[in-house]
N, C-alpha and C. Protein backbone atom coordinates (compact mmCIF):
# COMPACT_ATOMS: atom_id res chain seq x y z
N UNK A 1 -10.82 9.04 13.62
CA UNK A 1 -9.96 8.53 12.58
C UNK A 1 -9.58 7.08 12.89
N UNK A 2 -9.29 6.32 11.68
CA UNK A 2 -8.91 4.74 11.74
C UNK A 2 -7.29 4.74 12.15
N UNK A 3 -7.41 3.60 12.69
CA UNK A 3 -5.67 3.63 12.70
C UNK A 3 -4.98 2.91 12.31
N UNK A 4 -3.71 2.67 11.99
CA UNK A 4 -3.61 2.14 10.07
C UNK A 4 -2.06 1.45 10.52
N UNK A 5 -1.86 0.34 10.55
CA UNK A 5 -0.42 0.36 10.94
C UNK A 5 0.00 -0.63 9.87
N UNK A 6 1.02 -0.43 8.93
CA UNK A 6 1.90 -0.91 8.15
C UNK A 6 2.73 -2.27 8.06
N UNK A 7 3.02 -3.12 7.93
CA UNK A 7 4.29 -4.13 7.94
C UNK A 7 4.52 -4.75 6.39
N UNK A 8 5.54 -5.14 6.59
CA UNK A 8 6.43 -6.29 5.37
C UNK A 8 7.51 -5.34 4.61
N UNK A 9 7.69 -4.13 4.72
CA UNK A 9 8.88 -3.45 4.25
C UNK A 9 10.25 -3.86 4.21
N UNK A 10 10.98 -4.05 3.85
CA UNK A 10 12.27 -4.53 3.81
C UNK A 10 13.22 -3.99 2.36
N UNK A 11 14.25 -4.89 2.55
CA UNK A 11 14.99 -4.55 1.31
C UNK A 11 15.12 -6.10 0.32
N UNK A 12 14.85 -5.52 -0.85
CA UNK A 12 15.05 -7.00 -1.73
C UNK A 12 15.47 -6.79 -2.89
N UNK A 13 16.10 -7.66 -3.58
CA UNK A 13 17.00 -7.47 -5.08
C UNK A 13 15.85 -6.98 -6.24
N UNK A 14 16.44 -6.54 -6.95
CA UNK A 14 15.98 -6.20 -8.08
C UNK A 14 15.13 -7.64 -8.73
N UNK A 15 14.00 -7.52 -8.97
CA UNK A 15 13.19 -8.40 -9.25
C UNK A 15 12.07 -9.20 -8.66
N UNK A 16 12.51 -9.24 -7.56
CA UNK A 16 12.56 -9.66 -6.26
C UNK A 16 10.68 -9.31 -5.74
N UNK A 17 10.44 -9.75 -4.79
CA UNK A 17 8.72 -9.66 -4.25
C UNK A 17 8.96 -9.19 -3.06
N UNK A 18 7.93 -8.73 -2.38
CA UNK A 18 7.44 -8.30 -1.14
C UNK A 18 6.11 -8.13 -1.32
N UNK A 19 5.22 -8.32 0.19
CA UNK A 19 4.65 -8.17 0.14
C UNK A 19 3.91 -6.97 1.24
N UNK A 20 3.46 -6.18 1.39
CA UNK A 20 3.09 -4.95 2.57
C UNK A 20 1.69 -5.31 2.82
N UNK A 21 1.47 -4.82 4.30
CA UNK A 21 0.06 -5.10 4.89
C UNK A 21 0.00 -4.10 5.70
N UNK A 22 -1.51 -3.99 5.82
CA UNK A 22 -2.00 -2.51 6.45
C UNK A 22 -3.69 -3.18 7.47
N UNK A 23 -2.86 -3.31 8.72
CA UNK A 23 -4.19 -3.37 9.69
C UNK A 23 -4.67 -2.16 9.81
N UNK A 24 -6.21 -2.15 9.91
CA UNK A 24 -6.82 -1.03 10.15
C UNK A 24 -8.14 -1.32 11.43
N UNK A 25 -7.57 0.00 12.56
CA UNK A 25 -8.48 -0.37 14.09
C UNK A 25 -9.78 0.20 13.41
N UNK A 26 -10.79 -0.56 12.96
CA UNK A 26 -12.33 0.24 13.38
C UNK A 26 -13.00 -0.67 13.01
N UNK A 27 -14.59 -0.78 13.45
CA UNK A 27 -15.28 -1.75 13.04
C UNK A 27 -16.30 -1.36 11.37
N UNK A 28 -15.79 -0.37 10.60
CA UNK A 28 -16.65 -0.32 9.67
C UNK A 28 -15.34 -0.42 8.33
N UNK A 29 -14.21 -1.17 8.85
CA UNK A 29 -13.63 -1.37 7.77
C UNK A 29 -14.34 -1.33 6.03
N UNK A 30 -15.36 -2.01 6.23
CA UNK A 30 -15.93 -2.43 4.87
C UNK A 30 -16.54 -1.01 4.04
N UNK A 31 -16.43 0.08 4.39
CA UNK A 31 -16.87 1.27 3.82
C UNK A 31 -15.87 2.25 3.75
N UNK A 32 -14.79 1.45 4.09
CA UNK A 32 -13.31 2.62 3.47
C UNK A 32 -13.11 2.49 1.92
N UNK A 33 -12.48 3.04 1.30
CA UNK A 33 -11.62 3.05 0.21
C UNK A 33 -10.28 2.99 1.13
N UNK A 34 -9.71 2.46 0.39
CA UNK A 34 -7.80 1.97 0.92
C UNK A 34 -7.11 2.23 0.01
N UNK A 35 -6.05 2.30 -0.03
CA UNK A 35 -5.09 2.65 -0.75
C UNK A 35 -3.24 2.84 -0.30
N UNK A 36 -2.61 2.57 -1.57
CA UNK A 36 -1.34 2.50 -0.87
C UNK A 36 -0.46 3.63 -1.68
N UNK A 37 0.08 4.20 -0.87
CA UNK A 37 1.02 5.81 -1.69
C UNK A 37 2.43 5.31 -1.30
N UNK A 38 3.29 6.39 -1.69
CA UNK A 38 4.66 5.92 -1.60
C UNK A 38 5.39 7.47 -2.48
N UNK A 39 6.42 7.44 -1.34
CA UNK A 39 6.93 8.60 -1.37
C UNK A 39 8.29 8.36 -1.32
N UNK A 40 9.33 8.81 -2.83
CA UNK A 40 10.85 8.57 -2.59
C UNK A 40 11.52 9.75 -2.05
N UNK A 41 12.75 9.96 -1.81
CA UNK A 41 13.34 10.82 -1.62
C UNK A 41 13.16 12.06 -2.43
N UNK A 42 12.61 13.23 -1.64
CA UNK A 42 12.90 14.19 -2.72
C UNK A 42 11.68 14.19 -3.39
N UNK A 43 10.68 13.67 -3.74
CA UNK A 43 9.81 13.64 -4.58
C UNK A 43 8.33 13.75 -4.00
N UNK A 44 7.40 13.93 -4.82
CA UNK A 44 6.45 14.00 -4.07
C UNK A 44 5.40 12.78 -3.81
N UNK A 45 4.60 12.73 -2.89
CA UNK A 45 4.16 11.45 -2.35
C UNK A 45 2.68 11.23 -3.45
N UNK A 46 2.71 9.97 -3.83
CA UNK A 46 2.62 9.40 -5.39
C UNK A 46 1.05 8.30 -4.95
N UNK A 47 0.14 8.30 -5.77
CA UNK A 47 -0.80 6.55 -5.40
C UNK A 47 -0.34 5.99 -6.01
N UNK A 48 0.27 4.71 -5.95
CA UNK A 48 0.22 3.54 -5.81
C UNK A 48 -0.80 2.80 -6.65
N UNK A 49 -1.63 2.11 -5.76
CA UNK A 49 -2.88 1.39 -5.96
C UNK A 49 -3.65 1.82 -4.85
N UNK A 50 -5.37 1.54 -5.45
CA UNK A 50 -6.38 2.05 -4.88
C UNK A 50 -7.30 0.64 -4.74
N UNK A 51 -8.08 0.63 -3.67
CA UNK A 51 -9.37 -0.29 -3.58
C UNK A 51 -10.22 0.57 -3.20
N UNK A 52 -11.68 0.32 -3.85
CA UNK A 52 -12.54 0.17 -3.46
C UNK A 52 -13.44 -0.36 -2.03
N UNK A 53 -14.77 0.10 -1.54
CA UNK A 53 -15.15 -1.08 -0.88
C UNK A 53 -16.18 -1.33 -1.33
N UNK A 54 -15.90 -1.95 -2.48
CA UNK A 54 -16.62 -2.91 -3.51
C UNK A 54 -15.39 -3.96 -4.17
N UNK A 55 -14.20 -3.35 -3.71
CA UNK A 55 -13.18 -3.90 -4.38
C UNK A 55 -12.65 -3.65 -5.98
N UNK A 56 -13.41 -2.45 -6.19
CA UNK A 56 -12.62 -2.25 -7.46
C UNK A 56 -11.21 -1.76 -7.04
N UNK A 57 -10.26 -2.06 -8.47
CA UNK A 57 -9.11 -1.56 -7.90
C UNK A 57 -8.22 -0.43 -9.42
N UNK A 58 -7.63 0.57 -8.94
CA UNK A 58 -6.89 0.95 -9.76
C UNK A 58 -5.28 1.28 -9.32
N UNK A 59 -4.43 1.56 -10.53
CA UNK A 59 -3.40 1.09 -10.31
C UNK A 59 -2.30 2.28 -10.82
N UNK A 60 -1.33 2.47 -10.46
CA UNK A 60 -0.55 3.51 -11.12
C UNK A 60 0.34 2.68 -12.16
N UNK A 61 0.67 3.44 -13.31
CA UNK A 61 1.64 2.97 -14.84
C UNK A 61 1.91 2.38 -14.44
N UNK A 62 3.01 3.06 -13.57
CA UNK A 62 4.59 2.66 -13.19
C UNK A 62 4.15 0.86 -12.76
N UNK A 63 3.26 0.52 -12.04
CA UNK A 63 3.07 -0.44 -11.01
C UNK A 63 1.98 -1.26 -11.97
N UNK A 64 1.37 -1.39 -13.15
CA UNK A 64 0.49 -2.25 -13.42
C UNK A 64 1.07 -3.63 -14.09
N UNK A 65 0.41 -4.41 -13.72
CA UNK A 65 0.80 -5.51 -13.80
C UNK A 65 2.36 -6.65 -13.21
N UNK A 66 2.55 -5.40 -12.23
CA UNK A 66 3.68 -6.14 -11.22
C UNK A 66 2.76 -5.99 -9.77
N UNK A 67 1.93 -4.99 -9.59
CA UNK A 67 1.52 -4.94 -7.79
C UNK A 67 0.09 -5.32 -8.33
N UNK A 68 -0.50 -6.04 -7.17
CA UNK A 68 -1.70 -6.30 -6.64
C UNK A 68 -2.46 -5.85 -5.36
N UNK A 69 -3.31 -4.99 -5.50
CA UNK A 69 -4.03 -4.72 -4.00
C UNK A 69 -4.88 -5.95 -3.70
N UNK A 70 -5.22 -5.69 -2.62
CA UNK A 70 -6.66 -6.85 -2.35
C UNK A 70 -6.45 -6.86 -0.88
N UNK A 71 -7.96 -6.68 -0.45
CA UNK A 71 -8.52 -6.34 0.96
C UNK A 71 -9.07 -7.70 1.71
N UNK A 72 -8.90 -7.69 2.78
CA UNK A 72 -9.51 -9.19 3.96
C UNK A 72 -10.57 -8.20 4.72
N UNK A 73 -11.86 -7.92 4.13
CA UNK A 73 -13.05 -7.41 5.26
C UNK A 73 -13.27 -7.71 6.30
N UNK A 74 -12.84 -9.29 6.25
CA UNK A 74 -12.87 -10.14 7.64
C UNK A 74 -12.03 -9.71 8.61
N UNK A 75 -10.71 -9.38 8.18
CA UNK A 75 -9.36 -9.41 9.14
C UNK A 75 -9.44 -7.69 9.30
N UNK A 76 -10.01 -6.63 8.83
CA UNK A 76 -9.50 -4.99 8.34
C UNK A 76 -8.38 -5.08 8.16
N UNK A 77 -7.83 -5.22 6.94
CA UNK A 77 -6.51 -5.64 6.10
C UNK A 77 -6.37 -5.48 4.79
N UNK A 78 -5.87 -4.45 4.48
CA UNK A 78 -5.55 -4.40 2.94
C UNK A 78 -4.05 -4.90 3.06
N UNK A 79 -3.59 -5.38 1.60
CA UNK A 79 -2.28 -5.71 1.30
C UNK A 79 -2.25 -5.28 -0.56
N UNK A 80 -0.49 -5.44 -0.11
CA UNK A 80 0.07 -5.13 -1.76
C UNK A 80 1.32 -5.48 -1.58
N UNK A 81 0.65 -6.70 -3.03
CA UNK A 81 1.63 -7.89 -3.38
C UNK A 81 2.24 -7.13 -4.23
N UNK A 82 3.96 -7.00 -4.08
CA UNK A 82 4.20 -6.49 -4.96
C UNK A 82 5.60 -7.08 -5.59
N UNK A 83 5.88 -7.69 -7.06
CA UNK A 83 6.48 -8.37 -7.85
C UNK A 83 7.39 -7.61 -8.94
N UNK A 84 8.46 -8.40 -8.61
CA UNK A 84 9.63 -7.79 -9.99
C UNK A 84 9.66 -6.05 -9.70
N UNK A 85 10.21 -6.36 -8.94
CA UNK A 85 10.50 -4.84 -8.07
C UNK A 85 11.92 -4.58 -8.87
N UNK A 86 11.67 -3.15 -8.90
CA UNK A 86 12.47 -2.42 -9.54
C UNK A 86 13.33 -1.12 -8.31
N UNK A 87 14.76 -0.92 -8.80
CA UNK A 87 15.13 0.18 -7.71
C UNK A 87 14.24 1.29 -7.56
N UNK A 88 13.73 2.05 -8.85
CA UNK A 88 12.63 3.15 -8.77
C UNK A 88 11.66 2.41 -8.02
N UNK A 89 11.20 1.73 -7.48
CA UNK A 89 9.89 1.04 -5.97
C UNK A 89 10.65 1.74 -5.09
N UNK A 90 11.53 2.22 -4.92
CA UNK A 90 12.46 2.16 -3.51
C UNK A 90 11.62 3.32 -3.20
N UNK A 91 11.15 3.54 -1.93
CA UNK A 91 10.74 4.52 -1.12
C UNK A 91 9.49 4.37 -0.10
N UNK A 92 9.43 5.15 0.73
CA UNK A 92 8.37 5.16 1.75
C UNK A 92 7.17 4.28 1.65
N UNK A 93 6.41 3.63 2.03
CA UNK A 93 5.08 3.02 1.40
C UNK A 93 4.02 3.36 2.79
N UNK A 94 3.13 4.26 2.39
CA UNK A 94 2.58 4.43 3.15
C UNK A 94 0.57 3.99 3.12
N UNK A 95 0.22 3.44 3.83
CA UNK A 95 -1.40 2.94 3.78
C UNK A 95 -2.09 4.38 4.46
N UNK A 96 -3.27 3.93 3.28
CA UNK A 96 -4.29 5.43 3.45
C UNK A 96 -5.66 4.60 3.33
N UNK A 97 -6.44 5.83 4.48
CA UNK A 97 -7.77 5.13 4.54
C UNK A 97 -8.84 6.19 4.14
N UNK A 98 -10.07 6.23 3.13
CA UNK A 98 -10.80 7.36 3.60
C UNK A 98 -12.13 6.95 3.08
N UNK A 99 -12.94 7.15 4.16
CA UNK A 99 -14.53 7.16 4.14
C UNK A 99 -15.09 8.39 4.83
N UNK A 100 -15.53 8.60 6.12
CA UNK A 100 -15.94 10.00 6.68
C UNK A 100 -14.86 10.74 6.56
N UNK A 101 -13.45 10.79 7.22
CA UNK A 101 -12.46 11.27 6.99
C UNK A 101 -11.32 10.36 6.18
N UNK A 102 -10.27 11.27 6.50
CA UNK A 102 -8.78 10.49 5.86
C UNK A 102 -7.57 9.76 7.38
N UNK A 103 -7.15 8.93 6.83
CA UNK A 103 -6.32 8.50 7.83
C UNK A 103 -4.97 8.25 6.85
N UNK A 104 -4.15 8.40 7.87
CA UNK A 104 -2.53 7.45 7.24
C UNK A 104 -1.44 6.58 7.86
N UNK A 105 -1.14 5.96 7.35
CA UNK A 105 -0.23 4.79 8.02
C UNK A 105 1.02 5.57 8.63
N UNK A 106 1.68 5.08 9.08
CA UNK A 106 3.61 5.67 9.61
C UNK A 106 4.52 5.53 8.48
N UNK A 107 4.08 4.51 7.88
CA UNK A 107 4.88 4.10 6.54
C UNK A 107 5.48 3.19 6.89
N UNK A 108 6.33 2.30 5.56
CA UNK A 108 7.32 1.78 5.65
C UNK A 108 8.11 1.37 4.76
N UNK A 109 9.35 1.32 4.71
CA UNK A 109 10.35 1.72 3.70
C UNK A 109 10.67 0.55 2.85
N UNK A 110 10.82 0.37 1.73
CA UNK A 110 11.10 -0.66 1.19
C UNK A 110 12.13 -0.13 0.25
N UNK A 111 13.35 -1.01 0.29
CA UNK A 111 14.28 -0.37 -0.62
C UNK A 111 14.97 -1.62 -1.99
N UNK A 112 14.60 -1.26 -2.96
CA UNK A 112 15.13 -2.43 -3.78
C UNK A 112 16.46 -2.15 -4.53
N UNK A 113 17.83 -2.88 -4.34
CA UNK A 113 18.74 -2.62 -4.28
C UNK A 113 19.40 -4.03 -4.46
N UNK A 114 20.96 -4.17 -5.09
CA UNK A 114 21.55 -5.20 -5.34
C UNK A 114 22.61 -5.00 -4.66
């Protein structure tokens, strides 16, 4: 399994940006699918956005046209830009990897709040 570690979580106002990144240890980065889930309190754990490794990307309702995925093949790095954040964003954000198997990040919490 890949190993997937998370950063840029924080807390930010309503409207507000962040951005999350997901290193991933292996050398065949370029034949994962990636993806970012997110899980609030209480609820069940949700996709996000998806890449490709071709780079197509898809996107959940809730999140189209405020988040952006997009992968660095070079660096094994997916990220998600994510804009005009709303309190419903608030919860877990966790990076997922899967090609032979599945992998998952630790998460990390992002809470949008005034």
């Amino acid at each position: 399994q890949v190993q997937l570690v998370e950063s840029g979580g924080g807390l930010v106002q309503p409207g507000g940006s962040l951005r999350l990144s997901c290193a991933a240890s292996t050398m065949t980065f370029n034949n994962y699918i990636m993806a970012w889930y997110r899980q609030a309190p209480g609820k069940q754990r949700e996709l996000v956005a998806r890449i490709s490794s071709r780079g197509s990307t898809t996107y959940a309702d809730s999140v189209k046209g405020r988040f952006t995925i997009s992968r660095d093949n070079a660096k094994n790095t997916v990220l998600l830009q994510m804009n005009a954040l709303k309190p419903e964003d608030t919860a877990v954000y966790f990076c997922y990897a899967e090609w032979l198997n599945t992998s998952w990040g630790q998460g990390t919490q992002v809470t949008v709040s005034s």
